[in-house]
PDB file of N, CA and C in Angstrom:
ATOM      1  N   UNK A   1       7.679   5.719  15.864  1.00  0.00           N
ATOM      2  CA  UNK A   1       9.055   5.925  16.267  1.00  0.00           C
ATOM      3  C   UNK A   1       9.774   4.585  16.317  1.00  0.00           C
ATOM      4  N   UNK A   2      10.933   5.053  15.938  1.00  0.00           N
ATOM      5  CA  UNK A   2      11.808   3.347  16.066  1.00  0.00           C
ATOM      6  C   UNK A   2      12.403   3.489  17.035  1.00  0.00           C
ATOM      7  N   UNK A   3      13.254   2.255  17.577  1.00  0.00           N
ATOM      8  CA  UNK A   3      13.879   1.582  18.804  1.00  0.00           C
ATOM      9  C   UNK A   3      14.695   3.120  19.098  1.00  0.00           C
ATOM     10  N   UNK A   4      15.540   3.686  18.082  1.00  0.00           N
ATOM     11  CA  UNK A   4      16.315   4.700  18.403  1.00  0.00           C
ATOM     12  C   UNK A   4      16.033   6.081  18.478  1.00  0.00           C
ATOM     13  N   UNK A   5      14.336   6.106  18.944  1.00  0.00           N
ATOM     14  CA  UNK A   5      13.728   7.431  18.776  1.00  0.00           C
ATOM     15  C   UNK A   5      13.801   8.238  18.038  1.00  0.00           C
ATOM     16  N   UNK A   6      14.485   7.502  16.648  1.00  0.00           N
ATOM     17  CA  UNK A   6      14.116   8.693  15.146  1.00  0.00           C
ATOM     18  C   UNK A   6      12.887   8.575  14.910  1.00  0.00           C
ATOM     19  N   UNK A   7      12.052   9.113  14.307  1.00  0.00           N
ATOM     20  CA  UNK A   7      10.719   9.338  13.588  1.00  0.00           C
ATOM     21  C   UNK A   7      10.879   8.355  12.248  1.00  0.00           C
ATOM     22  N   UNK A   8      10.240   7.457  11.983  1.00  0.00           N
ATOM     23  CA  UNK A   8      10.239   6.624  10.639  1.00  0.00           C
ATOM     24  C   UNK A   8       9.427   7.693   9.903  1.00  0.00           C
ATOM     25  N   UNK A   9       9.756   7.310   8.750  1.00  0.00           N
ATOM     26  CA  UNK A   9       8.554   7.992   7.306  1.00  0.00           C
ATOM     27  C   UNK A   9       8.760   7.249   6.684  1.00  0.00           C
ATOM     28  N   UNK A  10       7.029   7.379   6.577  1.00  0.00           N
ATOM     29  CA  UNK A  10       5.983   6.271   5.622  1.00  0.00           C
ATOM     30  C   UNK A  10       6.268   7.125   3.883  1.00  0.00           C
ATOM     31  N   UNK A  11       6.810   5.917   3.401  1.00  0.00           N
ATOM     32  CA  UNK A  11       6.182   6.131   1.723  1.00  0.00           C
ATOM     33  C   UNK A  11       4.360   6.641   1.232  1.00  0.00           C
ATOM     34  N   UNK A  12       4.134   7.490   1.122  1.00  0.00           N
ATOM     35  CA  UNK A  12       2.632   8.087   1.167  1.00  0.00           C
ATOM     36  C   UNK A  12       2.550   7.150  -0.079  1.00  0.00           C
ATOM     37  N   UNK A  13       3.126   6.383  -0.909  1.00  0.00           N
ATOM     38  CA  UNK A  13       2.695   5.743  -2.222  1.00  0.00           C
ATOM     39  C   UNK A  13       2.675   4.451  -2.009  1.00  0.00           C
ATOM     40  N   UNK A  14       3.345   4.061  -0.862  1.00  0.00           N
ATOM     41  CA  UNK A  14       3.380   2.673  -0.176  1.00  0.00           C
ATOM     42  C   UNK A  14       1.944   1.907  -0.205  1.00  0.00           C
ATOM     43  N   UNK A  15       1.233   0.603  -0.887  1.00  0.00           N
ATOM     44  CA  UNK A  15      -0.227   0.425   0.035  1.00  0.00           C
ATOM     45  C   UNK A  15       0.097  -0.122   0.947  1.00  0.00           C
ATOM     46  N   UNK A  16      -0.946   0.003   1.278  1.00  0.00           N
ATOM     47  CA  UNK A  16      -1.877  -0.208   2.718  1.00  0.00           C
ATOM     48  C   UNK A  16      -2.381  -1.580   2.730  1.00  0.00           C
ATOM     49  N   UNK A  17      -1.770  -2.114   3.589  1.00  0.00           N
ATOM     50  CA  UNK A  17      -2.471  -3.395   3.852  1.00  0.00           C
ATOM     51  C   UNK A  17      -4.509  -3.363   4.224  1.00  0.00           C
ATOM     52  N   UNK A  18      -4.933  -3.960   3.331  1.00  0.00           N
ATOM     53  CA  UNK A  18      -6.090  -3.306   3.891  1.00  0.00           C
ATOM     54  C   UNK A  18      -7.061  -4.580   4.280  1.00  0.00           C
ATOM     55  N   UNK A  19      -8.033  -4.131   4.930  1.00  0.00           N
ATOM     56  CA  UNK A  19      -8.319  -5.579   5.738  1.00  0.00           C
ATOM     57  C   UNK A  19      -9.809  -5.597   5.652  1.00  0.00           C
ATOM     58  N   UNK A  20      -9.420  -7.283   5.401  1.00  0.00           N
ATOM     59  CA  UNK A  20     -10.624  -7.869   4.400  1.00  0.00           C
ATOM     60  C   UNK A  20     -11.972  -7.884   5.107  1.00  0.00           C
ATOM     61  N   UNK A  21     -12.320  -7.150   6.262  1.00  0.00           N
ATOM     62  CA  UNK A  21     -13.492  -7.344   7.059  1.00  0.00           C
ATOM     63  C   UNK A  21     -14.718  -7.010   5.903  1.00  0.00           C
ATOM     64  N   UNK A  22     -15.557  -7.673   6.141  1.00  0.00           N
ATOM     65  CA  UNK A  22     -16.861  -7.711   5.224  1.00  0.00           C
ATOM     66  C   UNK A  22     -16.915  -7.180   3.804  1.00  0.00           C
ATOM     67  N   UNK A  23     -15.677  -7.541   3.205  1.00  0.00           N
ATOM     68  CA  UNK A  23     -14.822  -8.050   2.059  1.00  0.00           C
ATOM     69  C   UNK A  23     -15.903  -9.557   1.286  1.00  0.00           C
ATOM     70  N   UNK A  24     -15.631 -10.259   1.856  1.00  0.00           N
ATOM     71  CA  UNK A  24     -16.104 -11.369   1.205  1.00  0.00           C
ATOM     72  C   UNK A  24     -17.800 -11.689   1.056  1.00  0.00           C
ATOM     73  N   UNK A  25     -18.434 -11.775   2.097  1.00  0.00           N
ATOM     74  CA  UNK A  25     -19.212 -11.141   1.540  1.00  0.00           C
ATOM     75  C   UNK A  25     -20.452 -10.260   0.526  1.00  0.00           C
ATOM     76  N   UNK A  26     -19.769  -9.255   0.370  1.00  0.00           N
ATOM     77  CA  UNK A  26     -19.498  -8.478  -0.806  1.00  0.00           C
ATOM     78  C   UNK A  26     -18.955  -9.403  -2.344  1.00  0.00           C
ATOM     79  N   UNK A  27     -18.022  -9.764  -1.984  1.00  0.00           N
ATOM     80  CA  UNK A  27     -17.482 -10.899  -3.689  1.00  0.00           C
ATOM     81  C   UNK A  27     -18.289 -11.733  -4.001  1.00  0.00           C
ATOM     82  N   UNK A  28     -19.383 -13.045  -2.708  1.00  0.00           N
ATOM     83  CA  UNK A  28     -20.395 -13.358  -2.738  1.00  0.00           C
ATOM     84  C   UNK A  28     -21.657 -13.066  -3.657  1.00  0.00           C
ATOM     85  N   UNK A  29     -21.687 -11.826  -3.292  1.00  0.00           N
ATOM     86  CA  UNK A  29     -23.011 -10.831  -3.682  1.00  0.00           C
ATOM     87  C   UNK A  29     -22.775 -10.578  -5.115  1.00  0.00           C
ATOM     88  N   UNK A  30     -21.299  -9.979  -5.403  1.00  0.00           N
ATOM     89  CA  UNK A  30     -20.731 -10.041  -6.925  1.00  0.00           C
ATOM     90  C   UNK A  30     -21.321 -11.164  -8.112  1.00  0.00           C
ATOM     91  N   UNK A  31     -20.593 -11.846  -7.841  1.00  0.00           N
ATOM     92  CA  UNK A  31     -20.837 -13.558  -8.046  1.00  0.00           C
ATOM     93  C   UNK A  31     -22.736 -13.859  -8.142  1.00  0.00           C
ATOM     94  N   UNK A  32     -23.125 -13.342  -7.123  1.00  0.00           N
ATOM     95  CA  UNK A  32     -25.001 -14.314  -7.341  1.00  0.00           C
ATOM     96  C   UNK A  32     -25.393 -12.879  -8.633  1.00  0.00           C
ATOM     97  N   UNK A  33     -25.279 -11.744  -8.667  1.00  0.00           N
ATOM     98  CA  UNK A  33     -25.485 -10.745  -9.280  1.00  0.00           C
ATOM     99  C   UNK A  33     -25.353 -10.872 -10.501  1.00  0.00           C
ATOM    100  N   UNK A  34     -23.801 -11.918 -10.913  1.00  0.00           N
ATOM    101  CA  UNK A  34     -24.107 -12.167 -11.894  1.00  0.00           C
ATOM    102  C   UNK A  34     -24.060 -12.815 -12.837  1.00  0.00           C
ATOM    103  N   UNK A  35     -24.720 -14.360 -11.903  1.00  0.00           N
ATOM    104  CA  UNK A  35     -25.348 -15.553 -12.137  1.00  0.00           C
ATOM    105  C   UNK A  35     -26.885 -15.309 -12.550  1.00  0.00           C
ATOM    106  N   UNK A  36     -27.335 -13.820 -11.299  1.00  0.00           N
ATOM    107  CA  UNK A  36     -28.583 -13.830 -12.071  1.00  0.00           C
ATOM    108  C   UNK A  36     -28.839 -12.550 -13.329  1.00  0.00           C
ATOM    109  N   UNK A  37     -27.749 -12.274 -13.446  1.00  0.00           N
ATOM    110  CA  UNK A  37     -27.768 -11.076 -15.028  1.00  0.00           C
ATOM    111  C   UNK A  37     -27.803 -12.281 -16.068  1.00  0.00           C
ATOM    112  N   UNK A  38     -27.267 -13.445 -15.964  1.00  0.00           N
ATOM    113  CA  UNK A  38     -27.240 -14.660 -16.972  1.00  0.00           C
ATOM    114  C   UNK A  38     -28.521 -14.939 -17.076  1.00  0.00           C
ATOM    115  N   UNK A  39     -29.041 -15.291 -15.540  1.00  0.00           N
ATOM    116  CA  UNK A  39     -30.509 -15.941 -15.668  1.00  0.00           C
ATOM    117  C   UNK A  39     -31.625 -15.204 -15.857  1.00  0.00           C
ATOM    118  N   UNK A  40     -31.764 -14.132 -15.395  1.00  0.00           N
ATOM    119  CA  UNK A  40     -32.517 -13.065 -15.904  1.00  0.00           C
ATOM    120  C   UNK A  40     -32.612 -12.192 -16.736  1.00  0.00           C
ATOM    121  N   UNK A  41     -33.714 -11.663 -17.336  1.00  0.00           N
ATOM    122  CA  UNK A  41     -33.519 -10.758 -18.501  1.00  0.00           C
ATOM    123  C   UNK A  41     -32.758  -9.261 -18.307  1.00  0.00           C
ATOM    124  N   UNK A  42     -32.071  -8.956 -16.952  1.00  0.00           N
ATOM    125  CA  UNK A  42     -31.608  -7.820 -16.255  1.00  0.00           C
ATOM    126  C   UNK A  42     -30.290  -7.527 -16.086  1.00  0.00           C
ATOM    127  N   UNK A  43     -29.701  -8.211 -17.648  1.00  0.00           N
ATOM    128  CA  UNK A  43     -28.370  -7.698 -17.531  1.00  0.00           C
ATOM    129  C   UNK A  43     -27.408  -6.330 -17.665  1.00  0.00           C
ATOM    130  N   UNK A  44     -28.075  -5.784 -18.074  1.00  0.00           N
ATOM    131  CA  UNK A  44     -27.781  -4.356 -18.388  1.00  0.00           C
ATOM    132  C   UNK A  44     -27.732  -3.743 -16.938  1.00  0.00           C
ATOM    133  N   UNK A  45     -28.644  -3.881 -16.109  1.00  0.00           N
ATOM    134  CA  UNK A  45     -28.298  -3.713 -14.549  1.00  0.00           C
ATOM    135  C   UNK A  45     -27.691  -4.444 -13.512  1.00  0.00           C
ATOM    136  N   UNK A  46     -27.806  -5.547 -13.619  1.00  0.00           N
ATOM    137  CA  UNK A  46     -27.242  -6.732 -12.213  1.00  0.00           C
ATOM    138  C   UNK A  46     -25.488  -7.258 -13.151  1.00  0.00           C
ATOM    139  N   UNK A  47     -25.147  -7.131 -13.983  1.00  0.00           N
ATOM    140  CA  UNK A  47     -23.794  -7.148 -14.674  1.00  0.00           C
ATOM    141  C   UNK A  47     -23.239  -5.960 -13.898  1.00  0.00           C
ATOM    142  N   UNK A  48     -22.989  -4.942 -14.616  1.00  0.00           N
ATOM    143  CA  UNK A  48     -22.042  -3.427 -14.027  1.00  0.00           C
ATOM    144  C   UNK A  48     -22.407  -3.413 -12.262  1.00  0.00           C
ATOM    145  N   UNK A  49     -23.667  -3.733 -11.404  1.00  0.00           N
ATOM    146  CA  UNK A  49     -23.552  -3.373 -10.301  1.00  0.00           C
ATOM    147  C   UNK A  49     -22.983  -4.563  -9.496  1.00  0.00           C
ATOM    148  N   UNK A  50     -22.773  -5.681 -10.241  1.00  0.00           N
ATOM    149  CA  UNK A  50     -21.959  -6.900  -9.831  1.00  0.00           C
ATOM    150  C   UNK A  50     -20.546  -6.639  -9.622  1.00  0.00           C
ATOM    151  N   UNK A  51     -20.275  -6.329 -11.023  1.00  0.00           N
ATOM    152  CA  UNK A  51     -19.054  -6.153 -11.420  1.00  0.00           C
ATOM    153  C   UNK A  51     -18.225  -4.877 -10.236  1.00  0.00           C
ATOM    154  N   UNK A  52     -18.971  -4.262 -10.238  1.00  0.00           N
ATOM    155  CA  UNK A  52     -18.823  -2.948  -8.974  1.00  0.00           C
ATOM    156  C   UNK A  52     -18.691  -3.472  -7.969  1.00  0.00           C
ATOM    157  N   UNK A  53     -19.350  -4.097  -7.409  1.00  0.00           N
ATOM    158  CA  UNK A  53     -19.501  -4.871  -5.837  1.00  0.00           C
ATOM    159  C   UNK A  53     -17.978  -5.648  -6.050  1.00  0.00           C
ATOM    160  N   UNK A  54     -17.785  -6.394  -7.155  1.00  0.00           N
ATOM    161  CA  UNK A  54     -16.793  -7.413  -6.960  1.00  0.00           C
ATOM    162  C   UNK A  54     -15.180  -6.558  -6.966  1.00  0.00           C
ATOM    163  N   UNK A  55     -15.202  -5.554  -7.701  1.00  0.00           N
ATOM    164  CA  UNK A  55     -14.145  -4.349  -7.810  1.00  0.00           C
ATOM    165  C   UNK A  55     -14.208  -3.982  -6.122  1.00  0.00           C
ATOM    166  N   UNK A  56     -15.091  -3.407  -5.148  1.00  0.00           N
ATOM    167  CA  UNK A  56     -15.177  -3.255  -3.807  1.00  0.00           C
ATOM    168  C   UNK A  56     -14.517  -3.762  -2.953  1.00  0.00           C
ATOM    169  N   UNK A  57     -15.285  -5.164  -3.619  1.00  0.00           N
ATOM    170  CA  UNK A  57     -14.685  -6.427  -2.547  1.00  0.00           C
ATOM    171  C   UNK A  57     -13.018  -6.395  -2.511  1.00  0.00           C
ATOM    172  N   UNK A  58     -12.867  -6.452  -3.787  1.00  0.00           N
ATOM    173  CA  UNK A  58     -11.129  -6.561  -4.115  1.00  0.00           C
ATOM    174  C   UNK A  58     -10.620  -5.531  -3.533  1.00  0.00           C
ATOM    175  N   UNK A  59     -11.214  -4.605  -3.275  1.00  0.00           N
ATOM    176  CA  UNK A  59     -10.109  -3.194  -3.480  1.00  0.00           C
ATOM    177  C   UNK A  59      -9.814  -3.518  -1.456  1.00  0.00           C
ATOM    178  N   UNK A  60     -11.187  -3.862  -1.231  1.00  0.00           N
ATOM    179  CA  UNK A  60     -10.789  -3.878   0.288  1.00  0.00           C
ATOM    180  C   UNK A  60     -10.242  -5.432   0.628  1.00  0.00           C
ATOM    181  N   UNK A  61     -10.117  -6.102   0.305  1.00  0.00           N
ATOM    182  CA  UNK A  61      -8.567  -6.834   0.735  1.00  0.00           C
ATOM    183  C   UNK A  61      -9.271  -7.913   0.402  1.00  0.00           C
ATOM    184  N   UNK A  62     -10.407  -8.548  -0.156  1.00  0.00           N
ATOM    185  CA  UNK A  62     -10.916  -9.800  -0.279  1.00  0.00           C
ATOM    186  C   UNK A  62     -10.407 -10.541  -1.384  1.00  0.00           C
ATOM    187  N   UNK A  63      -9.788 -12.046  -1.604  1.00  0.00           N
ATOM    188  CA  UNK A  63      -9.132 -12.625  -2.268  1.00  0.00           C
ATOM    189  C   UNK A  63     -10.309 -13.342  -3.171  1.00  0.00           C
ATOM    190  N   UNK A  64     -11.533 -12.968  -3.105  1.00  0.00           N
ATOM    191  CA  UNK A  64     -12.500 -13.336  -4.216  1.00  0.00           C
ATOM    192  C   UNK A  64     -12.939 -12.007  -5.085  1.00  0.00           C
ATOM    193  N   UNK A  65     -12.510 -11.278  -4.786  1.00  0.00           N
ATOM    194  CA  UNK A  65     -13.220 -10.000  -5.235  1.00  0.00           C
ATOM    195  C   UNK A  65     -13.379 -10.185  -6.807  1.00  0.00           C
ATOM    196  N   UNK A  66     -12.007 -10.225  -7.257  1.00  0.00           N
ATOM    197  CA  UNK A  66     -11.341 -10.563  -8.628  1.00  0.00           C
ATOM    198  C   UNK A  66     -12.061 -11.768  -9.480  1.00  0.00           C
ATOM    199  N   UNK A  67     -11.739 -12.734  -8.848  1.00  0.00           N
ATOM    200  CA  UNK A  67     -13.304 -13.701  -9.438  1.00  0.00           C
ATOM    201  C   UNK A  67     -14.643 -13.280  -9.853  1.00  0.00           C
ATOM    202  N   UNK A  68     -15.107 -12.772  -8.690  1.00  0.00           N
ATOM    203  CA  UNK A  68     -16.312 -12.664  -8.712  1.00  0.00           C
ATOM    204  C   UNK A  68     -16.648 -11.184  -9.573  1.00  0.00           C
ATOM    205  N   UNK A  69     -15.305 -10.155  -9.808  1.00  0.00           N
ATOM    206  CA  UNK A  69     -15.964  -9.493 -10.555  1.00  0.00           C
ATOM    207  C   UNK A  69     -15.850  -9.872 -11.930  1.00  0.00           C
ATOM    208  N   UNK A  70     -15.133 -10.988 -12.315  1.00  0.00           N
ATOM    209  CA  UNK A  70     -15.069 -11.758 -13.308  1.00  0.00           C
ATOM    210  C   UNK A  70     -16.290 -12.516 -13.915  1.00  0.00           C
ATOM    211  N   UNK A  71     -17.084 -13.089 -13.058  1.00  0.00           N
ATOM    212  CA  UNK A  71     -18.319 -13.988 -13.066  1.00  0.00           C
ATOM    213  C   UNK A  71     -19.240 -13.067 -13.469  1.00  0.00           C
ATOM    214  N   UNK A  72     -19.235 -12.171 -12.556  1.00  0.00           N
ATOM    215  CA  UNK A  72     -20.497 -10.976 -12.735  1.00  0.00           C
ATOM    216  C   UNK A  72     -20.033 -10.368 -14.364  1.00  0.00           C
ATOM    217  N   UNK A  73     -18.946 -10.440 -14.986  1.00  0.00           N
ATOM    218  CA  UNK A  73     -18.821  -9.714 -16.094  1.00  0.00           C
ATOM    219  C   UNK A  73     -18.734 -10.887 -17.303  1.00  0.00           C
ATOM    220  N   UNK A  74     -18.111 -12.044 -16.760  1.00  0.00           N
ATOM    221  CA  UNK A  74     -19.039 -13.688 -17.764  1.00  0.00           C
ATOM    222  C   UNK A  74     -20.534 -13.305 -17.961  1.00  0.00           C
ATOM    223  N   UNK A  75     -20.918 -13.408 -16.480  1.00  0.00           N
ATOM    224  CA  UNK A  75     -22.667 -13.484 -16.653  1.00  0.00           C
ATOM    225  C   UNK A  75     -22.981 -12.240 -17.183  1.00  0.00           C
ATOM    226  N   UNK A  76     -23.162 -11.196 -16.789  1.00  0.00           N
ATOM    227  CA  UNK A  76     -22.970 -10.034 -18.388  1.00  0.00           C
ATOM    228  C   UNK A  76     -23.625 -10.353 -19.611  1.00  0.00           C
ATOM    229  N   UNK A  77     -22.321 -10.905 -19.943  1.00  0.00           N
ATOM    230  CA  UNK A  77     -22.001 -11.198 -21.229  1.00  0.00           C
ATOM    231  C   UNK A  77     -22.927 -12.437 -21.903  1.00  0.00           C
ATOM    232  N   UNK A  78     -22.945 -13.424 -20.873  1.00  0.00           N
ATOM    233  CA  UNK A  78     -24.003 -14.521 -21.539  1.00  0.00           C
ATOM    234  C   UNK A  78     -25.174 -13.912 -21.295  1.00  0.00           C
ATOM    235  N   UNK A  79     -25.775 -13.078 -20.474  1.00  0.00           N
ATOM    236  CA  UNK A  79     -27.202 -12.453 -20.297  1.00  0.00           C
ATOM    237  C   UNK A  79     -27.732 -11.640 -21.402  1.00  0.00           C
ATOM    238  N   UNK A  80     -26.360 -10.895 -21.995  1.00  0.00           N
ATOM    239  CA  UNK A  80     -26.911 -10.384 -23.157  1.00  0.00           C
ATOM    240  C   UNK A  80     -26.670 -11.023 -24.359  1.00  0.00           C
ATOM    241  N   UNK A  81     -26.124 -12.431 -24.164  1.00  0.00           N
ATOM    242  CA  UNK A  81     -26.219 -12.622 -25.514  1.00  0.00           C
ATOM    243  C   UNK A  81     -27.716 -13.815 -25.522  1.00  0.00           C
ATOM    244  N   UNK A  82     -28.324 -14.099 -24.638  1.00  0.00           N
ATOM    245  CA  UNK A  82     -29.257 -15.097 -24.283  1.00  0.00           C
ATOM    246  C   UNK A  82     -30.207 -14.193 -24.928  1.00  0.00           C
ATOM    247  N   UNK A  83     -30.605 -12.842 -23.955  1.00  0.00           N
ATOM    248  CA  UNK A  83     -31.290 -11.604 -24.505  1.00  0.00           C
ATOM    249  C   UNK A  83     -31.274 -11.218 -25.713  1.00  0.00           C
ATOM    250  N   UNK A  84     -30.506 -11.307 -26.383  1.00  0.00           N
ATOM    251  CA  UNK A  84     -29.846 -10.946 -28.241  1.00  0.00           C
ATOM    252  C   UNK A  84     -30.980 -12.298 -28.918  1.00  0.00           C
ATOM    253  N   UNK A  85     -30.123 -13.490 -28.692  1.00  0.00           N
ATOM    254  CA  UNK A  85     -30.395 -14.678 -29.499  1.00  0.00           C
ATOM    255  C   UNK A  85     -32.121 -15.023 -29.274  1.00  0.00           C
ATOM    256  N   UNK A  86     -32.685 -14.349 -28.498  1.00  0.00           N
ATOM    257  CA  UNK A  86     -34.149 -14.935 -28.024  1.00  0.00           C
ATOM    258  C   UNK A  86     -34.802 -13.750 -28.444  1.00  0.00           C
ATOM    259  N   UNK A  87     -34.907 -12.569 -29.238  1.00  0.00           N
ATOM    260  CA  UNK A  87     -35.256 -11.637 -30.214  1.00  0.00           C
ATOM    261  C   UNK A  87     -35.687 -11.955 -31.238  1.00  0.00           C
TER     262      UNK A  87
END
């Protein structure tokens, strides 16, 4: 209610401030996931569940999320091509 006891209405399409509690974290976890899809032969798994974690992180308010699901999808990418070239 506002000062003049009308009822406000919320935009239902409006976001939501959403708050970064154990947010970061999470982008952390993104990030080592997939540093080790690079370093390990396990990119096909620790890439996409990186990349997921780091999408999480972001969605809930963490300002690394985006990075780190970036890194996790670099490391990916060099994991399988390390994996490719060593065939």
């Amino acid at each position: 209610m506002s000062e003049s006891g009308e009822i406000e209405e919320r935009d239902p399409f409006a976001p939501i401030e959403a708050s970064p509690r154990f947010a970061t974290p999470l982008a952390v976890l993104a990030a080592v996931l997939g540093v080790a899809a690079a370093v390990t032969g396990l990119a096909a798994v620790l890439g996409p569940v990186g990349m997921g974690i780091g999408l999480i992180a972001h969605v809930k308010g963490s300002r690394l999320g985006m990075p780190a699901t970036v890194v996790a999808g670099v490391g990916m990418v060099v994991g399988f091509s390390i994996i490719l070239y060593l065939r």
